[in-house]
N, C-alpha and C. Protein backbone atom coordinates (compact mmCIF):
# COMPACT_ATOMS: atom_id res chain seq x y z
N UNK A 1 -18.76 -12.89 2.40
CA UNK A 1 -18.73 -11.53 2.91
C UNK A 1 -19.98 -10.83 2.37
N UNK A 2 -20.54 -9.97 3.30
CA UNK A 2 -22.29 -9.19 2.97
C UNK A 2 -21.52 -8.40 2.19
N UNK A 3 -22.41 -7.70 1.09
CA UNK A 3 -22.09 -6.42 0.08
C UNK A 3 -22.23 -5.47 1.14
N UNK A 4 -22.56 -4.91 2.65
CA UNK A 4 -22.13 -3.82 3.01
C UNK A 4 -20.16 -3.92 3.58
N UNK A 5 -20.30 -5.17 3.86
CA UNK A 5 -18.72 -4.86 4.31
C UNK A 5 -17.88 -4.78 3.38
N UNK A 6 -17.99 -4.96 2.20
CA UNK A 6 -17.69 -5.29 1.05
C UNK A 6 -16.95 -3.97 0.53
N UNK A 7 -18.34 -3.30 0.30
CA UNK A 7 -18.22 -1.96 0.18
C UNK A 7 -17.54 -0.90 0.46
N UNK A 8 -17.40 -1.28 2.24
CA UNK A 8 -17.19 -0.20 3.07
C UNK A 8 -15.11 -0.41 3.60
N UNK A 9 -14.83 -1.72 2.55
CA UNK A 9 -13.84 -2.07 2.35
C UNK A 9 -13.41 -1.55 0.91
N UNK A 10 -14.12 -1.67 0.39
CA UNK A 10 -13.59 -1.15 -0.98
C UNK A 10 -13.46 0.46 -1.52
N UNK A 11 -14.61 0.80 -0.24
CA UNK A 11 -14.24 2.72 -0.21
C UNK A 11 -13.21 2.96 0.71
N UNK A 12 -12.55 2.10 1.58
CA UNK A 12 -11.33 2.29 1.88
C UNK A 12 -9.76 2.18 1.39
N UNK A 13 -10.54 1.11 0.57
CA UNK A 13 -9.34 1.04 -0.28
C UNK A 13 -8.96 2.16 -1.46
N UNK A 14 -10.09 2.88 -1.56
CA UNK A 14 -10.12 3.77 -2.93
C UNK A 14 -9.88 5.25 -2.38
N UNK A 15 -10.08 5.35 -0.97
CA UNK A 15 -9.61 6.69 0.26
C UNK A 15 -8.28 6.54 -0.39
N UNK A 16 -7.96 5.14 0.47
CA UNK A 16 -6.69 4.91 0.39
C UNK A 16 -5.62 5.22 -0.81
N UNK A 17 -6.06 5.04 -1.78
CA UNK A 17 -5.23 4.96 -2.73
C UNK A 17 -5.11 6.51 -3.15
N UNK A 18 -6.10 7.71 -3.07
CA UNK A 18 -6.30 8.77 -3.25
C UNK A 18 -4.79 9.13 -2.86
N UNK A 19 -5.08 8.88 -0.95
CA UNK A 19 -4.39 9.75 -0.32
C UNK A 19 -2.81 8.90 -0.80
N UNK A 20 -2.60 8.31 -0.79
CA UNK A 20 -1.40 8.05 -1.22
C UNK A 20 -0.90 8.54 -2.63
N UNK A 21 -1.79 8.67 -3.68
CA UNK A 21 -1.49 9.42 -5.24
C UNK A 21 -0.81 10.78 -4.45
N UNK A 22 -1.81 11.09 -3.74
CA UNK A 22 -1.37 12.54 -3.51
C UNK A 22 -0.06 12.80 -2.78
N UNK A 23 -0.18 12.17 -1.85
CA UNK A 23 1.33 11.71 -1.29
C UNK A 23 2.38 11.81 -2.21
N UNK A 24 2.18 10.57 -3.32
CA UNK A 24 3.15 10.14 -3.91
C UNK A 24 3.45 11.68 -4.77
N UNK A 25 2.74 12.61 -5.20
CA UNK A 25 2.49 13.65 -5.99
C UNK A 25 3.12 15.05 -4.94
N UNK A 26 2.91 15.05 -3.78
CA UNK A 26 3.38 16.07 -3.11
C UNK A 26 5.37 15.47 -2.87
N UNK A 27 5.38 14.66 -2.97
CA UNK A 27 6.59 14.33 -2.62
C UNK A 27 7.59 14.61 -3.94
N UNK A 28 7.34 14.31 -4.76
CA UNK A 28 7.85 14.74 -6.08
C UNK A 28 7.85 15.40 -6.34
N UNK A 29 6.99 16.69 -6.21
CA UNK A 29 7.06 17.76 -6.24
C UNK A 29 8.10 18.58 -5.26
N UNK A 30 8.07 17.68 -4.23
CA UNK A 30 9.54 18.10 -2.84
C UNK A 30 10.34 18.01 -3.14
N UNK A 31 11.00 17.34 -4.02
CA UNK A 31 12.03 16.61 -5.05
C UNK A 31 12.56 17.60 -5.65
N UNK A 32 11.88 17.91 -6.82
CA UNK A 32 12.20 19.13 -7.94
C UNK A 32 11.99 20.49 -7.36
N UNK A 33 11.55 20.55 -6.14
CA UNK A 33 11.98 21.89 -5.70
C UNK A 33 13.40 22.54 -4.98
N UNK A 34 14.05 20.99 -4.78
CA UNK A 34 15.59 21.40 -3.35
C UNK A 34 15.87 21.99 -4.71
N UNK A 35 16.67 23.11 -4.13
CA UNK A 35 17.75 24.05 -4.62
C UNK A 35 19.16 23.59 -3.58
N UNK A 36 20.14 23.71 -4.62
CA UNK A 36 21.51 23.50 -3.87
C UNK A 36 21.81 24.92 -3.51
N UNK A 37 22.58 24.79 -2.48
CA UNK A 37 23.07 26.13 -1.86
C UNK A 37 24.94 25.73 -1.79
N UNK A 38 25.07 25.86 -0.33
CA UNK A 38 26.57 25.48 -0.18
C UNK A 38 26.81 24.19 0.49
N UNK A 39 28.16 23.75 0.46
CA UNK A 39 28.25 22.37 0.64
C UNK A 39 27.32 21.56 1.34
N UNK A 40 27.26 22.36 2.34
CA UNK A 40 25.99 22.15 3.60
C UNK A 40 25.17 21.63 3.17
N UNK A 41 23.98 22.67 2.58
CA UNK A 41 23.11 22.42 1.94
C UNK A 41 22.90 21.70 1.03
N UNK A 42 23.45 21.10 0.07
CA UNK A 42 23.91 20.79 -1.17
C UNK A 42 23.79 18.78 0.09
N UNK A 43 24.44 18.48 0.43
CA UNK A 43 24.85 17.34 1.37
C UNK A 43 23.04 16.77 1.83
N UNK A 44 22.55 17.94 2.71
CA UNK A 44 21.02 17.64 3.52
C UNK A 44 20.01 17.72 2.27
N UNK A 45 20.43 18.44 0.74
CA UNK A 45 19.43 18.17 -0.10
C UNK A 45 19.19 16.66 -0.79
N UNK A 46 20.76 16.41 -0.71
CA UNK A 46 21.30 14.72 -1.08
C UNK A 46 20.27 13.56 -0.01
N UNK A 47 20.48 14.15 0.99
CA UNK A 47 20.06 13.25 2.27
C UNK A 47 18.59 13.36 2.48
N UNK A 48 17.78 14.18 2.11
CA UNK A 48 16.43 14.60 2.03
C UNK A 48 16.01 14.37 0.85
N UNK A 49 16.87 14.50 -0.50
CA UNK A 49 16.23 13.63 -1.31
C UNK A 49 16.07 11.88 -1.57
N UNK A 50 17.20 11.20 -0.34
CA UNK A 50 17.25 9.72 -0.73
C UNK A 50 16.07 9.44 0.13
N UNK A 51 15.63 10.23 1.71
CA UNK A 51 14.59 10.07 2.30
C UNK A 51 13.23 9.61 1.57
N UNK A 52 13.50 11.47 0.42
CA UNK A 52 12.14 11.28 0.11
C UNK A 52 12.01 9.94 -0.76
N UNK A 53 12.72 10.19 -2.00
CA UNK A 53 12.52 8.51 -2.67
C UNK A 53 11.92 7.48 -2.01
N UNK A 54 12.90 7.38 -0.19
CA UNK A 54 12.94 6.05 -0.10
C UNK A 54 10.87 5.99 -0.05
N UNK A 55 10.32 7.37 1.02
CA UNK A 55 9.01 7.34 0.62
C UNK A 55 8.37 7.12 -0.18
N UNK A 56 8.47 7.56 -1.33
CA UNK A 56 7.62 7.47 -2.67
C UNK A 56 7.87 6.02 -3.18
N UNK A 57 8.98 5.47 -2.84
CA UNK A 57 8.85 3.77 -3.22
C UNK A 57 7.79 2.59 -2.75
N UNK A 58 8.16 2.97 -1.25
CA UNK A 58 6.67 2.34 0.01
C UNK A 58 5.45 2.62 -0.60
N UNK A 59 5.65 4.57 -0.79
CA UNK A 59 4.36 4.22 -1.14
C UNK A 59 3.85 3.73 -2.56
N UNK A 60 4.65 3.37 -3.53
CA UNK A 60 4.38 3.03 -4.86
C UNK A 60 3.93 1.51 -4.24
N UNK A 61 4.71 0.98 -3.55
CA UNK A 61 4.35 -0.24 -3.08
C UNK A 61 2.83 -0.76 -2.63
N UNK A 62 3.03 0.38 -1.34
CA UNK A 62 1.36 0.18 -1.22
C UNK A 62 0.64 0.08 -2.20
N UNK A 63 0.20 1.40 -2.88
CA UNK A 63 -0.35 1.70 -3.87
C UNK A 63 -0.43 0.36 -5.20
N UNK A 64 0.27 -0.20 -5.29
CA UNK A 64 0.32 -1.80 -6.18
C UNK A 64 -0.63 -2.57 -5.69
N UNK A 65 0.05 -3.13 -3.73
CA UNK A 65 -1.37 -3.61 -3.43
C UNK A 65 -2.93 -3.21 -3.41
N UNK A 66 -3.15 -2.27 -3.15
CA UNK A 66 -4.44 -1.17 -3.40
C UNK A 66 -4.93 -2.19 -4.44
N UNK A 67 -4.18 -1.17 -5.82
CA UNK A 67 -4.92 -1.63 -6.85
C UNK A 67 -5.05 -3.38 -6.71
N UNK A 68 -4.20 -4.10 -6.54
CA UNK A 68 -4.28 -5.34 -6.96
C UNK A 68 -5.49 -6.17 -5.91
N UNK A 69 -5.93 -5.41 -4.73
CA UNK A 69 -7.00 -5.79 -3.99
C UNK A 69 -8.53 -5.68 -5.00
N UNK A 70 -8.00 -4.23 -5.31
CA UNK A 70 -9.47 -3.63 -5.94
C UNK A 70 -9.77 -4.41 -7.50
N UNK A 71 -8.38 -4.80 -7.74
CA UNK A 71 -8.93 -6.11 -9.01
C UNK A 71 -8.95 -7.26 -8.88
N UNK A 72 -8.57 -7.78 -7.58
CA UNK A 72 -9.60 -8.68 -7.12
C UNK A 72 -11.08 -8.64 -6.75
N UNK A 73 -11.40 -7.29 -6.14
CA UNK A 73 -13.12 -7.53 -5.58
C UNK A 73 -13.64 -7.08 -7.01
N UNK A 74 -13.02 -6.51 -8.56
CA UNK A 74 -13.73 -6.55 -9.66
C UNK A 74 -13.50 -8.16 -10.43
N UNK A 75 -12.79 -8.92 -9.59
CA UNK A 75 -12.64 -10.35 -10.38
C UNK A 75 -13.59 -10.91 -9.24
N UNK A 76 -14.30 -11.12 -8.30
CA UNK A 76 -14.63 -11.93 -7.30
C UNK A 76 -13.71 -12.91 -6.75
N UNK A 77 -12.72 -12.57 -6.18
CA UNK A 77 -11.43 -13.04 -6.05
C UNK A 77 -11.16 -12.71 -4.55
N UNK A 78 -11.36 -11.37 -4.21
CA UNK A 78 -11.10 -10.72 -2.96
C UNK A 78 -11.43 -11.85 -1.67
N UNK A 79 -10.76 -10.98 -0.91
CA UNK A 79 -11.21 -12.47 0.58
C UNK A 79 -11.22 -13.70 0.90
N UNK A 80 -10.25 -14.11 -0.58
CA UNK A 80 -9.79 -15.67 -0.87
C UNK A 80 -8.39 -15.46 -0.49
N UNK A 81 -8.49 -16.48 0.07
CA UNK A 81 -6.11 -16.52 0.22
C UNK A 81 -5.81 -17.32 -0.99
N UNK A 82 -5.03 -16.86 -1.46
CA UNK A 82 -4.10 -17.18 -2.54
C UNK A 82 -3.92 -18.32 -2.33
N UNK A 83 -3.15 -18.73 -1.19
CA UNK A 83 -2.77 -19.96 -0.69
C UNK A 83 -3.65 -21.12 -0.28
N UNK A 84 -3.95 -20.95 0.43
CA UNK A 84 -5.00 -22.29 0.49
C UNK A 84 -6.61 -22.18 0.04
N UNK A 85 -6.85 -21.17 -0.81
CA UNK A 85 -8.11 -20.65 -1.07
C UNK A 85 -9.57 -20.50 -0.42
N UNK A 86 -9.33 -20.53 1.24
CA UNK A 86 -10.39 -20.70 2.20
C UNK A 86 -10.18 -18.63 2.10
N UNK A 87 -11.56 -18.33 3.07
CA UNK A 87 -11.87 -17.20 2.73
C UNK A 87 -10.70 -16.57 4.05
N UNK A 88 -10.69 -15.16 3.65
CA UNK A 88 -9.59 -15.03 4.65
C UNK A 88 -10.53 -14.25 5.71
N UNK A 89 -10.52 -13.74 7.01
CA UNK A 89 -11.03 -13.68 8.01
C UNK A 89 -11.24 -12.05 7.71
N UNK A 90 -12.69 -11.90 8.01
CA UNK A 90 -13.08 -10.61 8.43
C UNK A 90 -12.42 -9.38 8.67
N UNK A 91 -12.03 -9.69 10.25
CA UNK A 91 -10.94 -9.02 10.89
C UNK A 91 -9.63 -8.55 10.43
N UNK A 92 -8.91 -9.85 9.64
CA UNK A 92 -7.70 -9.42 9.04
C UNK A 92 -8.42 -8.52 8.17
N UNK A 93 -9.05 -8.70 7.35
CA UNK A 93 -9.25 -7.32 5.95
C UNK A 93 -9.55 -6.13 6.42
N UNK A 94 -10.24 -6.36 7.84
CA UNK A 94 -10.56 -4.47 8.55
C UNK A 94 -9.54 -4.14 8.37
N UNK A 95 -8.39 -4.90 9.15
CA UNK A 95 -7.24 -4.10 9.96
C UNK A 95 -6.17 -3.70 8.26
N UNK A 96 -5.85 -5.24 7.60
CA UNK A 96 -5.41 -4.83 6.31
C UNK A 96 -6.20 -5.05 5.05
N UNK A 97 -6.29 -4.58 4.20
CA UNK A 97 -7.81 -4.28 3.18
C UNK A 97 -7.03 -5.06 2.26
N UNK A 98 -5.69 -4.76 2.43
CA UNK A 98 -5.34 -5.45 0.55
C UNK A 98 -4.39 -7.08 0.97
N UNK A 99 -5.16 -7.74 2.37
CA UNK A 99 -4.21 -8.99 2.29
C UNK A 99 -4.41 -9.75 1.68
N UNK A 100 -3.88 -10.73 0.97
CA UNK A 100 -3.93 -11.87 -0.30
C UNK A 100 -4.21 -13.20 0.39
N UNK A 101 -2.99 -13.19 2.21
CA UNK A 101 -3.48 -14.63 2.73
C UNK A 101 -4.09 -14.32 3.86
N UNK A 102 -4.83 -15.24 4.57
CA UNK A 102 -5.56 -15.91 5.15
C UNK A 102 -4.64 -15.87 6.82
N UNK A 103 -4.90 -15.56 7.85
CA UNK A 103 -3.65 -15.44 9.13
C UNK A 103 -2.90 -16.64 9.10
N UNK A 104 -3.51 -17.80 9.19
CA UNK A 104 -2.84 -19.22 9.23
C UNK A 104 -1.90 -19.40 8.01
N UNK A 105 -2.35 -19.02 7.23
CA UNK A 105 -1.29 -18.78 5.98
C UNK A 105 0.04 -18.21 5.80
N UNK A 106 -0.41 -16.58 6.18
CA UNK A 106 0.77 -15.79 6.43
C UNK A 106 1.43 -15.81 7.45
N UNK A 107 1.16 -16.61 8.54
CA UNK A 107 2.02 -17.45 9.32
C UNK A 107 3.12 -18.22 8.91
N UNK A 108 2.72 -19.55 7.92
CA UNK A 108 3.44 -19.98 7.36
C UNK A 108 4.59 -19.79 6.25
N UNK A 109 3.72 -18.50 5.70
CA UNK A 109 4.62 -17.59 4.73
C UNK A 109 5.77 -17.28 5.44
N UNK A 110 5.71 -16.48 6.65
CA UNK A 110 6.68 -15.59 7.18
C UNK A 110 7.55 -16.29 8.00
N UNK A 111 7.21 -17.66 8.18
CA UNK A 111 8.12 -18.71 9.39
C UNK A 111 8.76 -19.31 8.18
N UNK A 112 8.48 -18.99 7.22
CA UNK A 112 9.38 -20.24 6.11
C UNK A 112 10.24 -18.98 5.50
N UNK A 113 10.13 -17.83 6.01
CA UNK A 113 11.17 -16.74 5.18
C UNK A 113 12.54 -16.38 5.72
């Protein structure tokens, strides 16, 4: 892979991870603000808070891969599949920045799950 695509992958990944801190940071903050009211309310704050969680988990998730991409391209590691260690394709890393395998790979991953 050229050091411009490199790059222009790795400032996406670091967008990326921004906007998701912040995410993860506005949502928690959504959290500790429900006030209970009456049963009603009290019920949709229950139900709006398991929502939000379930968000802030995904995105903790993401946010794992992020980082664990970005310490790969500081290990020279990035753009290798885990799995069969051939480089993984261009295209897949546009579309996903933090994939580990290779398409032919994660094929096999996901047909054997």
């Amino acid at each position: 892979m050229d050091e411009k695509t490199l790059n222009e992958l790795k400032s996406r990944l670091i967008y990326l991870r921004n906007e998701i801190q912040q995410r993860i940071k506005d949502n928690n903050d959504r959290v500790r603000s429900f006030e209970s009211g009456d049963e009603g309310d009290f019920s949709n704050s229950i139900s709006y808070k398991d929502l939000t969680y379930n968000l802030i988990e995904k995105d903790r998730t993401q946010l794992i891969e992020i980082e664990e991409a970005l310490y790969r391209m500081e290990n020279n590691t990035y753009a290798i599949c885990e799995r069969c260690k051939e480089p993984i394709e261009i295209e897949r890393l546009k579309a996903k920045p933090t994939a580990k395998y290779c398409a032919k790979c994660k094929h096999i991953i996901e047909s054997h799950s």
